[in-house]
C-alpha atoms as a PDB file:
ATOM      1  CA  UNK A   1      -3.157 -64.127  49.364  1.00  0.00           C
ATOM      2  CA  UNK A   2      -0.443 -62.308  46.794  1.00  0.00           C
ATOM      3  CA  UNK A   3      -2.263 -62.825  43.877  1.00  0.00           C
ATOM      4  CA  UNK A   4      -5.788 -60.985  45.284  1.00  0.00           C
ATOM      5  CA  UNK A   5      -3.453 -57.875  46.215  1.00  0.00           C
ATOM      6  CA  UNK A   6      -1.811 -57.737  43.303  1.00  0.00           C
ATOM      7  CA  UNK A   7      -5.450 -57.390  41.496  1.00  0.00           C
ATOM      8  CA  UNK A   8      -5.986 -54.623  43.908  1.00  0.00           C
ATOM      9  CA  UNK A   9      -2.868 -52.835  42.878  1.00  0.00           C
ATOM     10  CA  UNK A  10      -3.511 -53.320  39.161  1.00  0.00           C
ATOM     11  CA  UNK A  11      -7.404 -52.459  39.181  1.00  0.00           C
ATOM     12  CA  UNK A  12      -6.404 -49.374  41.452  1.00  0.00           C
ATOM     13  CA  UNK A  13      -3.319 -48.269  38.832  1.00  0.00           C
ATOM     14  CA  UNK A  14      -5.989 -48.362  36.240  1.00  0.00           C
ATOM     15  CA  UNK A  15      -8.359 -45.963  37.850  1.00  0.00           C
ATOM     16  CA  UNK A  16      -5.790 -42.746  36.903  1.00  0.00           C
ATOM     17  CA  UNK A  17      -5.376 -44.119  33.599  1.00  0.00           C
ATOM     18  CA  UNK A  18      -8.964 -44.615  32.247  1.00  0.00           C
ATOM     19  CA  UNK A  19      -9.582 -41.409  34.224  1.00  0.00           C
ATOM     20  CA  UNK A  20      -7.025 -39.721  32.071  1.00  0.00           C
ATOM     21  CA  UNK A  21      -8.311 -41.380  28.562  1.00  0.00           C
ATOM     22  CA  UNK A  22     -11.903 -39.866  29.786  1.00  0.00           C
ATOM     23  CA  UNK A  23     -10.761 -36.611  30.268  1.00  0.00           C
ATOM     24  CA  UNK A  24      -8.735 -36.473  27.090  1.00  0.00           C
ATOM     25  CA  UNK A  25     -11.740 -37.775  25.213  1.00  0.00           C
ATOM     26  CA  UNK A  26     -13.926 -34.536  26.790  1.00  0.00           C
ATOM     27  CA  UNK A  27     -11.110 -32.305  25.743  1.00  0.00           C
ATOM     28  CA  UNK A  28     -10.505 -33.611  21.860  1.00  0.00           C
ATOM     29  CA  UNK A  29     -11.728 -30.728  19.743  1.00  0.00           C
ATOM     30  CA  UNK A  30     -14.965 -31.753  17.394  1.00  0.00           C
ATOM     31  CA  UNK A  31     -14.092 -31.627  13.924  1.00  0.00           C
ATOM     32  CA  UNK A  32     -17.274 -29.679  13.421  1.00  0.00           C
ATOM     33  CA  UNK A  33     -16.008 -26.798  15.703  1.00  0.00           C
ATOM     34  CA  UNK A  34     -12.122 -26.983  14.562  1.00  0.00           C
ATOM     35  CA  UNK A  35     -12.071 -24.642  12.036  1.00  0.00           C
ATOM     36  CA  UNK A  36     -13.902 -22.162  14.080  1.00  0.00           C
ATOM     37  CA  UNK A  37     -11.377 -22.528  16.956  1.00  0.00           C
ATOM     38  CA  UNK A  38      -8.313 -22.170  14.740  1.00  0.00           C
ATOM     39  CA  UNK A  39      -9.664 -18.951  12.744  1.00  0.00           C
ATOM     40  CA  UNK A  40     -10.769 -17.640  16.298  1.00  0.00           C
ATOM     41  CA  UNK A  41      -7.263 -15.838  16.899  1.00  0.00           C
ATOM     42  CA  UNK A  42      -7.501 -13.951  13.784  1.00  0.00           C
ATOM     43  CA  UNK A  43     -10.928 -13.397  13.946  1.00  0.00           C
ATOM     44  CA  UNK A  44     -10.577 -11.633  17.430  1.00  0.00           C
ATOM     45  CA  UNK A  45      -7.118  -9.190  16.231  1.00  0.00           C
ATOM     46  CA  UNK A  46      -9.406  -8.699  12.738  1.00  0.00           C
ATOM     47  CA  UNK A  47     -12.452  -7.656  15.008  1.00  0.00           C
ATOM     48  CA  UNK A  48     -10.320  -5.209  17.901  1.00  0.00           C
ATOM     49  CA  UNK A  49      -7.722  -3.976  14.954  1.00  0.00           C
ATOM     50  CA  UNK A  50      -9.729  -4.069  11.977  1.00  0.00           C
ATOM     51  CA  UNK A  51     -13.533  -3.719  12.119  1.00  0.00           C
ATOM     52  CA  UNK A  52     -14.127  -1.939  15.339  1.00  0.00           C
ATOM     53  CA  UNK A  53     -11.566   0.961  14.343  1.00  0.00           C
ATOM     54  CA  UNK A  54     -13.683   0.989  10.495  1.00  0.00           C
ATOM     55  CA  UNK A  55     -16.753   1.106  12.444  1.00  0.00           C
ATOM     56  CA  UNK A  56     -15.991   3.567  15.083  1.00  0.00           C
ATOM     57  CA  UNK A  57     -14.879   5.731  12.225  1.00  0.00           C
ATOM     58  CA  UNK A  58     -18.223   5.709  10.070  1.00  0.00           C
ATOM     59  CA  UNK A  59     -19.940   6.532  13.417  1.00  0.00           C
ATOM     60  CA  UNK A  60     -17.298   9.366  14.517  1.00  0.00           C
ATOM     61  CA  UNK A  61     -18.180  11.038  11.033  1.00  0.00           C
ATOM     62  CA  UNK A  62     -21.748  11.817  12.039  1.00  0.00           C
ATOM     63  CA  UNK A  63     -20.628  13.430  15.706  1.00  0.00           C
ATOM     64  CA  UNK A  64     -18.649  16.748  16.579  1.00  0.00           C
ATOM     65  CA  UNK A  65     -15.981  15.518  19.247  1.00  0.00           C
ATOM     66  CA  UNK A  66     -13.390  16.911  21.495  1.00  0.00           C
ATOM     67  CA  UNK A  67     -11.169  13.995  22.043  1.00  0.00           C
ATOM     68  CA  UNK A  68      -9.614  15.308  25.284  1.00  0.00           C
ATOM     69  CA  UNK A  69     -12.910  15.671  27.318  1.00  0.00           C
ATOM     70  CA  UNK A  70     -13.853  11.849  26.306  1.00  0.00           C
ATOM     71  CA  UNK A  71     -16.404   9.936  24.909  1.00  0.00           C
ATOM     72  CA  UNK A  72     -19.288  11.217  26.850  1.00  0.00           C
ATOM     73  CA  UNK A  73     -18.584  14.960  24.826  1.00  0.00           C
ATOM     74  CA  UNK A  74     -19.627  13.235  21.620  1.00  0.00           C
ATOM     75  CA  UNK A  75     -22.334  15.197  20.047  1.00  0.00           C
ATOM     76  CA  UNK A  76     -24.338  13.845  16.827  1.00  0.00           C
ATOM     77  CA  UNK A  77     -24.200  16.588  13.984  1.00  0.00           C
ATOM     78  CA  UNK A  78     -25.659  14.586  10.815  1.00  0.00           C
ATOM     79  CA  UNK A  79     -23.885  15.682   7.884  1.00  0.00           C
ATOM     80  CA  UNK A  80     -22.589  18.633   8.780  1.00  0.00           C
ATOM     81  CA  UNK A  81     -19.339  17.194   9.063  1.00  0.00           C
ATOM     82  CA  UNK A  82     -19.312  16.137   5.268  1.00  0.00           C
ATOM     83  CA  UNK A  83     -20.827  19.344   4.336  1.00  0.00           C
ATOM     84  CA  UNK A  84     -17.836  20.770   6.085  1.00  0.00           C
ATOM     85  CA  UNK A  85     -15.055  18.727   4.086  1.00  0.00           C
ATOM     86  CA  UNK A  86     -17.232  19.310   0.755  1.00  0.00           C
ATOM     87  CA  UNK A  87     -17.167  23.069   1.184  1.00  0.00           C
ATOM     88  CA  UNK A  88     -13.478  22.948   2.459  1.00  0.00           C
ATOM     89  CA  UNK A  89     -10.974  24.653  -0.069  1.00  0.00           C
ATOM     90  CA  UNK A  90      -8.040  22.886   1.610  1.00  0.00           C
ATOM     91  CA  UNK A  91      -9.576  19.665   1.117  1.00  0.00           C
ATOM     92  CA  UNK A  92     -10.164  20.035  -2.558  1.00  0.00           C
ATOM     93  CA  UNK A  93      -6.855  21.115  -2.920  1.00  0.00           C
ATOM     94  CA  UNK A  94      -5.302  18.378  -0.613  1.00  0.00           C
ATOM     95  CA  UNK A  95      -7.262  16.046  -3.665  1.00  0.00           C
ATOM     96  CA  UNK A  96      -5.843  17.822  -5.961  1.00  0.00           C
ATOM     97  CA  UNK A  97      -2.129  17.415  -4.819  1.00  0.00           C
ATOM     98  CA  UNK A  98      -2.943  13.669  -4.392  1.00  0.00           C
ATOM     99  CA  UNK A  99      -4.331  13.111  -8.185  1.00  0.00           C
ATOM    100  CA  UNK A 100      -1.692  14.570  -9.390  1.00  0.00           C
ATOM    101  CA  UNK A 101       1.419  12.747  -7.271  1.00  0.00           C
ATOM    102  CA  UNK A 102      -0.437   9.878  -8.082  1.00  0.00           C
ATOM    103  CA  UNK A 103      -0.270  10.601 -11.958  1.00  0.00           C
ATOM    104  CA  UNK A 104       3.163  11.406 -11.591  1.00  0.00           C
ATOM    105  CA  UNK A 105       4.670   8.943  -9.871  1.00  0.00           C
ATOM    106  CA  UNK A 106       2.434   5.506 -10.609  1.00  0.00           C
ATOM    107  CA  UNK A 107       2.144   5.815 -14.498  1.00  0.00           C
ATOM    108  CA  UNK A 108       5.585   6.483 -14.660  1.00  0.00           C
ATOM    109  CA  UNK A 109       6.203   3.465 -12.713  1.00  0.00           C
ATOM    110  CA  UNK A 110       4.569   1.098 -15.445  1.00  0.00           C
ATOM    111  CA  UNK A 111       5.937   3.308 -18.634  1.00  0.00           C
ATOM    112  CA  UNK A 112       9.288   2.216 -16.722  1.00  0.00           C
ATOM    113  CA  UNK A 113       8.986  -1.022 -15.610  1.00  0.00           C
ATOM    114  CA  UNK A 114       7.110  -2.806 -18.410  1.00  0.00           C
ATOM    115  CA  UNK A 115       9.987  -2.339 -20.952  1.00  0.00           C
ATOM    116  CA  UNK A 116      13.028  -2.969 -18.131  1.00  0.00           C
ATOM    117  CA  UNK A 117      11.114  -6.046 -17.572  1.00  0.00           C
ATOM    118  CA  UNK A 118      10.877  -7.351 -20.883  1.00  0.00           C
ATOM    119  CA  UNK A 119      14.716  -6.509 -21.487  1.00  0.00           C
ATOM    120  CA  UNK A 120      15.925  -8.557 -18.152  1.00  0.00           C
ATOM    121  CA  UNK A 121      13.421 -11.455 -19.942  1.00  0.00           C
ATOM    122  CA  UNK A 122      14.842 -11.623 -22.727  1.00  0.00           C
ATOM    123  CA  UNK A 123      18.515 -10.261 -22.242  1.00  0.00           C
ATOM    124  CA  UNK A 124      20.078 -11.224 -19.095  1.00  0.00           C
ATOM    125  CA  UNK A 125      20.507 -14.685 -17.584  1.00  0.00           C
ATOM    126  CA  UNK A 126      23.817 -14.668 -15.755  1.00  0.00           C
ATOM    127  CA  UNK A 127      23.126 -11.937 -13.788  1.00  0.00           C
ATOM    128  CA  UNK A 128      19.068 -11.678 -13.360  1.00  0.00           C
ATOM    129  CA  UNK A 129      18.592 -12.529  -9.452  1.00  0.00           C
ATOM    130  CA  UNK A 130      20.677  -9.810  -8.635  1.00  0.00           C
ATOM    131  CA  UNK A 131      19.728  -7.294 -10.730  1.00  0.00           C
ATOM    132  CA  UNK A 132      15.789  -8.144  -9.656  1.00  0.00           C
ATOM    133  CA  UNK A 133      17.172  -7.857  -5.902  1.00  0.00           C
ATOM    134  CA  UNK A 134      18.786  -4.588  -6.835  1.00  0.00           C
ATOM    135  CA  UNK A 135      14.909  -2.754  -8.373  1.00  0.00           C
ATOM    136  CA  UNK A 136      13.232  -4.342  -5.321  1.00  0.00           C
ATOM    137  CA  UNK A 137      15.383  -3.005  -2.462  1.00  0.00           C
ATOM    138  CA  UNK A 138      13.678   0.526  -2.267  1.00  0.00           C
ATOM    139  CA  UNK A 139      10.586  -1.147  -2.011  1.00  0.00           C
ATOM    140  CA  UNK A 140      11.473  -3.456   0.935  1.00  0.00           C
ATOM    141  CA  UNK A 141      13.636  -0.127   2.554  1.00  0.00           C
ATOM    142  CA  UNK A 142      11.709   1.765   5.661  1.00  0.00           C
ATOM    143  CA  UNK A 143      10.263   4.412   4.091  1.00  0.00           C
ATOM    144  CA  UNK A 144      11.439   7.312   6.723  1.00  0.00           C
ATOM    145  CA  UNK A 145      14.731   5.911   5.458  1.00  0.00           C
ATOM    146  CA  UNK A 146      14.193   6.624   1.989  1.00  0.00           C
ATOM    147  CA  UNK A 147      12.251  10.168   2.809  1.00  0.00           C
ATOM    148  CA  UNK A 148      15.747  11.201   4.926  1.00  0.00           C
ATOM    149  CA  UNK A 149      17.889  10.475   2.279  1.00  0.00           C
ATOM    150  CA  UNK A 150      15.714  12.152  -0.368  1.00  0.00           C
ATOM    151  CA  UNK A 151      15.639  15.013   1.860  1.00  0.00           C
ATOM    152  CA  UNK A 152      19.626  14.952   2.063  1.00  0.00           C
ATOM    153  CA  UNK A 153      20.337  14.376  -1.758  1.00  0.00           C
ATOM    154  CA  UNK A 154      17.383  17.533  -2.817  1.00  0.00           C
ATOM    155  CA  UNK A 155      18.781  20.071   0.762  1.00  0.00           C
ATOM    156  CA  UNK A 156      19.322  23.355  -1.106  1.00  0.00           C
ATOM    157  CA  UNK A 157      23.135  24.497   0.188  1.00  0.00           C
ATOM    158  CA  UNK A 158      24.815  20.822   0.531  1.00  0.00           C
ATOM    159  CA  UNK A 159      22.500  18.358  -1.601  1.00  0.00           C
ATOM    160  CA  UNK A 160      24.024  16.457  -4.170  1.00  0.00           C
ATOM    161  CA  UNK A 161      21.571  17.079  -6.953  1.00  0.00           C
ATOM    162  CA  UNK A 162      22.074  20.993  -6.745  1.00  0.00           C
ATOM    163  CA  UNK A 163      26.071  20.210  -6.159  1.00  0.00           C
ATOM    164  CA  UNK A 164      25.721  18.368  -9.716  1.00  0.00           C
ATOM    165  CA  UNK A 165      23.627  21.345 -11.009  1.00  0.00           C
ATOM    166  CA  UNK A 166      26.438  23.656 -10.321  1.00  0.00           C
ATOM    167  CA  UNK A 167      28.876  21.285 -11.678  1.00  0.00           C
ATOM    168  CA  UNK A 168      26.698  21.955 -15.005  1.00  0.00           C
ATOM    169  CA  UNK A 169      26.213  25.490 -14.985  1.00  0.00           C
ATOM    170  CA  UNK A 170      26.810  28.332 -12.393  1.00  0.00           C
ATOM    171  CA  UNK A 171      23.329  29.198 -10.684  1.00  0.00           C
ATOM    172  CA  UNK A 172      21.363  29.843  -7.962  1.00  0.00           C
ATOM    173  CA  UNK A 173      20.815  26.992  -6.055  1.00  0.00           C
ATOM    174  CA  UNK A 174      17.049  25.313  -6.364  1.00  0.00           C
ATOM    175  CA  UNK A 175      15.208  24.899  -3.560  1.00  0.00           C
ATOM    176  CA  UNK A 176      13.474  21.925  -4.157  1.00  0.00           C
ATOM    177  CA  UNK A 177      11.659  21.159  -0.481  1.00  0.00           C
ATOM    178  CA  UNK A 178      10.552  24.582  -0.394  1.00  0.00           C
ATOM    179  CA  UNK A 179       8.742  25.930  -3.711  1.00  0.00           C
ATOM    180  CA  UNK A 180       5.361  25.016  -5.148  1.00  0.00           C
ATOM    181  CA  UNK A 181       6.690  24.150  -8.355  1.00  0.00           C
ATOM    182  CA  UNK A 182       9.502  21.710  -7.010  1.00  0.00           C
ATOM    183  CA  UNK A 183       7.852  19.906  -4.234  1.00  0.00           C
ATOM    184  CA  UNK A 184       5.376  17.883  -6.250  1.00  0.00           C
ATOM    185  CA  UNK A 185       8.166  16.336  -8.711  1.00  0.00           C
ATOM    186  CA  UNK A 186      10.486  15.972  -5.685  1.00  0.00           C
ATOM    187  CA  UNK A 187       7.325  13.775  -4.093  1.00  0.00           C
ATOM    188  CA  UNK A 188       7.026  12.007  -7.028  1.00  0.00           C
ATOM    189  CA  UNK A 189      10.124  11.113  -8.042  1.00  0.00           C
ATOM    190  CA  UNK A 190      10.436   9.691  -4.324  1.00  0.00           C
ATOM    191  CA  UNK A 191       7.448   7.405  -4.839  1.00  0.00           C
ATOM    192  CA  UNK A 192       8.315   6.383  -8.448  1.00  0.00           C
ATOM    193  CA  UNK A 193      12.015   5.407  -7.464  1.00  0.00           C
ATOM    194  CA  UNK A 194      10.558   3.328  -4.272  1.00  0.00           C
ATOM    195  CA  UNK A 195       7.827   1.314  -6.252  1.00  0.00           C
ATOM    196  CA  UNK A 196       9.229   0.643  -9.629  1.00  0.00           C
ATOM    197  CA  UNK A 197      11.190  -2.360  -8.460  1.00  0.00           C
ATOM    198  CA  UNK A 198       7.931  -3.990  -7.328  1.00  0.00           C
ATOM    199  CA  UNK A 199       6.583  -3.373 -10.620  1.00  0.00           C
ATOM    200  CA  UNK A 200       9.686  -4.272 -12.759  1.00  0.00           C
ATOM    201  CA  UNK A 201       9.409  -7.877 -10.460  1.00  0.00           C
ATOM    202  CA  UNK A 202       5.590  -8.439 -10.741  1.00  0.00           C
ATOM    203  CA  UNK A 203       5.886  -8.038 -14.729  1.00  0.00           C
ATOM    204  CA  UNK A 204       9.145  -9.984 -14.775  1.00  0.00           C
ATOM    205  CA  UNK A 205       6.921 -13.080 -12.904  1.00  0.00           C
ATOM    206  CA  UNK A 206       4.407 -12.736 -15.287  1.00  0.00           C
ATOM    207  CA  UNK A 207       6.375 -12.651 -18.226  1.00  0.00           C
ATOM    208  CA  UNK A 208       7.889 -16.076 -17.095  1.00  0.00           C
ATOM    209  CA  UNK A 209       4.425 -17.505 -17.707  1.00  0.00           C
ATOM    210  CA  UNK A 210       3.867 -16.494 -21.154  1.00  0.00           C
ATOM    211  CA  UNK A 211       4.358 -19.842 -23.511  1.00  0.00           C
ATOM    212  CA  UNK A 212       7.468 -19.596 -25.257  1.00  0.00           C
ATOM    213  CA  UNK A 213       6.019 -21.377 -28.938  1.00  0.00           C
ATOM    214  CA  UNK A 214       3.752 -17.717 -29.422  1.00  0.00           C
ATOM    215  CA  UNK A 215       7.192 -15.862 -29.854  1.00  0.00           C
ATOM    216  CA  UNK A 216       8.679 -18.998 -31.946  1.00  0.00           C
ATOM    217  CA  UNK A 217       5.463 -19.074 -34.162  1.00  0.00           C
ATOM    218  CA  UNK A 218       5.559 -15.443 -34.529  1.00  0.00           C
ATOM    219  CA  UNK A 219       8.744 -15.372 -35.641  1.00  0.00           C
ATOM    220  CA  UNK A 220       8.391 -18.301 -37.912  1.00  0.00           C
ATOM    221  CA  UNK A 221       5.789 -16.350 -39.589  1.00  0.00           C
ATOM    222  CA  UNK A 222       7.587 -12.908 -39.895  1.00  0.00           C
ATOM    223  CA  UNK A 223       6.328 -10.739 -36.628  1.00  0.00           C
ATOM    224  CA  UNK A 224       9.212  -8.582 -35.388  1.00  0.00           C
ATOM    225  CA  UNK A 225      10.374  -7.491 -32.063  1.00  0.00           C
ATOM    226  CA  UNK A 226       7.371  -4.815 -31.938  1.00  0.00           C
ATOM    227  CA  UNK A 227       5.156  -6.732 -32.986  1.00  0.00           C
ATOM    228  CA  UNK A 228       5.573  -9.351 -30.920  1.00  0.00           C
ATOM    229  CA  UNK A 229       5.622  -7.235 -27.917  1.00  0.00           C
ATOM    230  CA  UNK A 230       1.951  -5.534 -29.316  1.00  0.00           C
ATOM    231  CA  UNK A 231       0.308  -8.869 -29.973  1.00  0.00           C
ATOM    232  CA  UNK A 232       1.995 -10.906 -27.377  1.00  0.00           C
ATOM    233  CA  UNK A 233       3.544  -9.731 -24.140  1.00  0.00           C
ATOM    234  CA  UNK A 234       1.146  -6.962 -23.930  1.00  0.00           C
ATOM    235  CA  UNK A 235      -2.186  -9.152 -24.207  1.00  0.00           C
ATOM    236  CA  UNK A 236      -0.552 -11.141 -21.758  1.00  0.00           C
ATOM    237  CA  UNK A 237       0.206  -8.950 -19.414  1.00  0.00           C
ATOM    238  CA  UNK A 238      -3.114  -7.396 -18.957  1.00  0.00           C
ATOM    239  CA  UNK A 239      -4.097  -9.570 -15.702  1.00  0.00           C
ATOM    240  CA  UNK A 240      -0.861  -8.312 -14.116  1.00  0.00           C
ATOM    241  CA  UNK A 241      -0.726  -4.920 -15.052  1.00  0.00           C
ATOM    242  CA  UNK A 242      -4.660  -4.719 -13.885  1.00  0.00           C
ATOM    243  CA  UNK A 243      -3.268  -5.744 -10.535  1.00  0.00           C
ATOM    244  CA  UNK A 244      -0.260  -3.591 -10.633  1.00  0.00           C
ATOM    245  CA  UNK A 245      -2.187  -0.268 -11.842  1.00  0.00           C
ATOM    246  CA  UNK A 246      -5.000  -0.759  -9.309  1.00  0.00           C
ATOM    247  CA  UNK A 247      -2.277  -0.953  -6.333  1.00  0.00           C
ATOM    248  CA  UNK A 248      -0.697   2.696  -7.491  1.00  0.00           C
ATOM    249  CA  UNK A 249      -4.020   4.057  -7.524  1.00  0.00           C
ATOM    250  CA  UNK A 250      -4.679   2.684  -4.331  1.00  0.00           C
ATOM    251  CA  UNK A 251      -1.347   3.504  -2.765  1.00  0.00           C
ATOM    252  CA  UNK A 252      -0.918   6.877  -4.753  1.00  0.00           C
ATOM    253  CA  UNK A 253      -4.125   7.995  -3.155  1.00  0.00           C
ATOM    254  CA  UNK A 254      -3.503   7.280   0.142  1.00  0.00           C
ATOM    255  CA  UNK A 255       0.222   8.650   0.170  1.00  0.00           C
ATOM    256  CA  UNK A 256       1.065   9.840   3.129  1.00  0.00           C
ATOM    257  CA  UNK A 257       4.628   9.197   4.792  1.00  0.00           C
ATOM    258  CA  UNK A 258       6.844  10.517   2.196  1.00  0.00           C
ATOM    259  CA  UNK A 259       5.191  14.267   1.909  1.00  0.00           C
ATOM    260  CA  UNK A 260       4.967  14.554   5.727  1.00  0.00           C
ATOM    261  CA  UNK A 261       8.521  13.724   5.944  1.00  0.00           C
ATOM    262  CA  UNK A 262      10.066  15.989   3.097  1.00  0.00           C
ATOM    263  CA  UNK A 263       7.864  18.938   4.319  1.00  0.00           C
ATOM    264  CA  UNK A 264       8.654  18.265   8.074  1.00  0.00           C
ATOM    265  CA  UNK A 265       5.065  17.817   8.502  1.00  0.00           C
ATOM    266  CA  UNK A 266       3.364  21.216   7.275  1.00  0.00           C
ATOM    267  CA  UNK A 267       2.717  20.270   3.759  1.00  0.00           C
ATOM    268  CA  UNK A 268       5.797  22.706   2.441  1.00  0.00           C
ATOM    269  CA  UNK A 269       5.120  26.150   1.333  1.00  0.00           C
ATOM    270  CA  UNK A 270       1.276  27.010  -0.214  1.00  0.00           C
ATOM    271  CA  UNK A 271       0.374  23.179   1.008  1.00  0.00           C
ATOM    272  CA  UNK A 272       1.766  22.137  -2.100  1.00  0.00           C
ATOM    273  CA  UNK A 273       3.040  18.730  -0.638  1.00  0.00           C
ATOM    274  CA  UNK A 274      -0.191  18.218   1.544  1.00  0.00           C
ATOM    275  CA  UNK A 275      -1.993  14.955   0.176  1.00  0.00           C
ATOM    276  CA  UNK A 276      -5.488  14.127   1.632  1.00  0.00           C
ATOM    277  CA  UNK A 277      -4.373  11.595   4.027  1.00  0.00           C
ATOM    278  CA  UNK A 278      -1.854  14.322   5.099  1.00  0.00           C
ATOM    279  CA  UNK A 279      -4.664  16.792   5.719  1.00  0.00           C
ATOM    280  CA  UNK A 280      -6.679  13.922   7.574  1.00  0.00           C
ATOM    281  CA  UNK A 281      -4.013  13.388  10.078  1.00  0.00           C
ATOM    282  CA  UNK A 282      -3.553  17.143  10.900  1.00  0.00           C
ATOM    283  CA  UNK A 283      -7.581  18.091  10.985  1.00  0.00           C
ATOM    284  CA  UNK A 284      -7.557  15.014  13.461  1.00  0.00           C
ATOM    285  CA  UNK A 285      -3.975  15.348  15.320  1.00  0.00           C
ATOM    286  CA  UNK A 286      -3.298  19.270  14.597  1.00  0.00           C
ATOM    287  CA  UNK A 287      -6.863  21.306  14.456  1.00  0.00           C
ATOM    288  CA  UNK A 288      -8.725  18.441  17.100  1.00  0.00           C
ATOM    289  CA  UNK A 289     -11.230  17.744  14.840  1.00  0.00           C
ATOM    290  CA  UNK A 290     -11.560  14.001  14.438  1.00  0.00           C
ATOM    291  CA  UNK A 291     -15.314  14.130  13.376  1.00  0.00           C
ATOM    292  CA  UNK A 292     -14.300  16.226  10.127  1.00  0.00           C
ATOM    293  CA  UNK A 293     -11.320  14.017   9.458  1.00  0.00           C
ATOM    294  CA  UNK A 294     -13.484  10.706   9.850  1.00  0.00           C
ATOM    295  CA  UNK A 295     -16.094  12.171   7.475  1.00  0.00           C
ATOM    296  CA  UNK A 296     -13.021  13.128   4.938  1.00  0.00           C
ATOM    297  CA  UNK A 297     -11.425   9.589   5.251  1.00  0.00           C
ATOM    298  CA  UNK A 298     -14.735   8.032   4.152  1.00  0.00           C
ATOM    299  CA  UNK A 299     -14.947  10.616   1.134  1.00  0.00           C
ATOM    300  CA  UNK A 300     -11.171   9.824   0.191  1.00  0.00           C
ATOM    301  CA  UNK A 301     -12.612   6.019   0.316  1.00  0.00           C
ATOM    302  CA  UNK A 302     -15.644   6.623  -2.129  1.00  0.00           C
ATOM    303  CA  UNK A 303     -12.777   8.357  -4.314  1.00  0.00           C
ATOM    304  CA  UNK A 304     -10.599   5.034  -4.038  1.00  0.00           C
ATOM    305  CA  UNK A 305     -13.737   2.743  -4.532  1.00  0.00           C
ATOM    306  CA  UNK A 306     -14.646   4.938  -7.540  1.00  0.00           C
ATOM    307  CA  UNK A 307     -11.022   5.176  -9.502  1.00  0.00           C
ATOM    308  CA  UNK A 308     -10.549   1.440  -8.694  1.00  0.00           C
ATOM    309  CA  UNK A 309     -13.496   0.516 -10.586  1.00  0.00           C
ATOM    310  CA  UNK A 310     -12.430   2.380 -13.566  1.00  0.00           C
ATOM    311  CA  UNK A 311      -9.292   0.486 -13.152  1.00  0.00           C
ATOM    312  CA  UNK A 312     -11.177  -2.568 -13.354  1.00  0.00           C
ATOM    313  CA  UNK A 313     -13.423  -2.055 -16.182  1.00  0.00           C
ATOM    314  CA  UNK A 314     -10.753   0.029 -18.364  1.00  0.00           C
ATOM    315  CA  UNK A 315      -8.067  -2.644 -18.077  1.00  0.00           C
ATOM    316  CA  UNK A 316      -9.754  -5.466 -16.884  1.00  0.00           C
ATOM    317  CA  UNK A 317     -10.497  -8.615 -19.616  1.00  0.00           C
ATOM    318  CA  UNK A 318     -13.330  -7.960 -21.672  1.00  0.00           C
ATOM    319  CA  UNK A 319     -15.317 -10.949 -22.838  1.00  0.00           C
END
């Protein structure tokens, strides 16, 4: 009579079990749909953070909108909109201030870091990691940080660059923050002195790939320093400084933070600091006029798009 229960018991324990294998099996994820479940989290924050905002803002450049009475105000106006930012004289001169911070501060930044790079290469050894950390902090530094201090070091009565002026000679104190014809540079130098350091690194990585026997055979048969650097390093560095130039036009183009916070957000006096994503966010933020600043963000893109592409084709590796 034990040994029948006992069957029972163990035919009964295995009901959970092969219940659980069975519902485990229906649960294992298909190889065929695995990759589509794993890229589904990005895929959704891409599509709600990414796309939709893109999307919304090629459609919100063909309507006239009032944000504060909703959605339902929208009102489709065509072109108008881009007709607007075409015929706008603060635009073009919000383009203008951005072309030429970006001239200023990113060629600058390659002029600089190219030949600092090649001298860390080939000179230091002892003391390289730290003296790479030391160019890239600015970069990795909040950028409000960096505005704040600028703002401190260029203030007019108790900055240090005008307390070193005086040092030099005894003048009128320059007021950098505030003129036309200071503003710009002060921008500028901002930017350059933030991005260098990523520059001096990138070339300083791909100088580490070039094969050390060109420089030995080169100097086996006579090539100096110059030359070496003419037919060598530079040929060699084309991929990275195609990479490097295309991110300051990028970047320098859609400067933004560093203006707003040295002119306290008003562009400084005659709009000299305004750059075009400046003037975007106060047509949209300021003057309530998001359809205009959508239409002006998609011009400002075609302007990227086209400058990027000269990029390409005037550095990039000709076959």
């Amino acid at each position: 009579m034990n040994q029948p229960v006992s069957a029972v018991n163990t035919a009964a324990a295995a009901v959970p079990q092969r219940a659980a294998v069975g519902l485990r099996a229906r649960l294992r994820l298909s190889p065929r749909w695995a990759p589509y479940v794993l890229l589904a989290p990005f895929l959704v924050l891409f599509v709600v953070f990414g796309l939709y905002p893109l999307l919304f803002s090629l459609y919100l450049a063909f309507q006239s909108w009032e944000p504060t009475s909703g959605l339902h105000a929208m009102q489709f106006v065509g072109l108008d909109n881009f007709a607007f930012a075409l015929q706008d004289e603060w635009f073009w001169k919000s383009l203008s201030n951005t072309g030429w911070l970006a001239l200023a501060s990113g060629l600058p930044q390659h002029l600089v870091a190219i030949p600092v790079a090649c001298f860390i290469h080939a000179r230091i050894k002892r003391f390289r990691n730290l003296l790479v950390g030391a160019y890239f902090v600015p970069y990795i530094t909040s950028t409000v940080a960096i505005a704040i201090l600028f703002t401190s070091l260029f203030s007019t009565d108790y900055g240090l660059i005008n307390s070193g002026l005086r040092a030099i000679w005894n003048g009128e104190p320059i007021d950098w923050l505030n003129k036309p014809g200071t503003i710009k540079p002060t921008i500028a130098l901002l930017v350059f002195w933030r991005y260098v350091g990523f520059n001096v690194v990138l070339y300083l990585a791909a100088l580490q790939t070039i094969p050390a026997d060109l420089y030995e055979a080169a100097t086996i048969d006579g090539a100096k320093a110059w030359q070496q650097f003419r037919y060598i390093t530079l040929p060699s560095l084309r991929p990275a400084i195609l990479f490097g130039v295309t991110l300051s036009v990028i970047g320098g183009l859609q400067l933004f933070e560093e203006p707003f916070i040295l002119t306290n957000g008003k562009g400084g006096s005659d709009q000299a600091g305004m750059t075009t994503a400046f003037y975007l966010f106060r047509m949209a933020f300021d003057f309530n006029d998001f359809g205009a600043a959508s239409a002006m963000s998609w011009l400002l893109f075609a302007v990227v798009a086209v400058l990027t592409w000269v990029t390409h084709k005037a550095l990039g590796r000709r076959t």
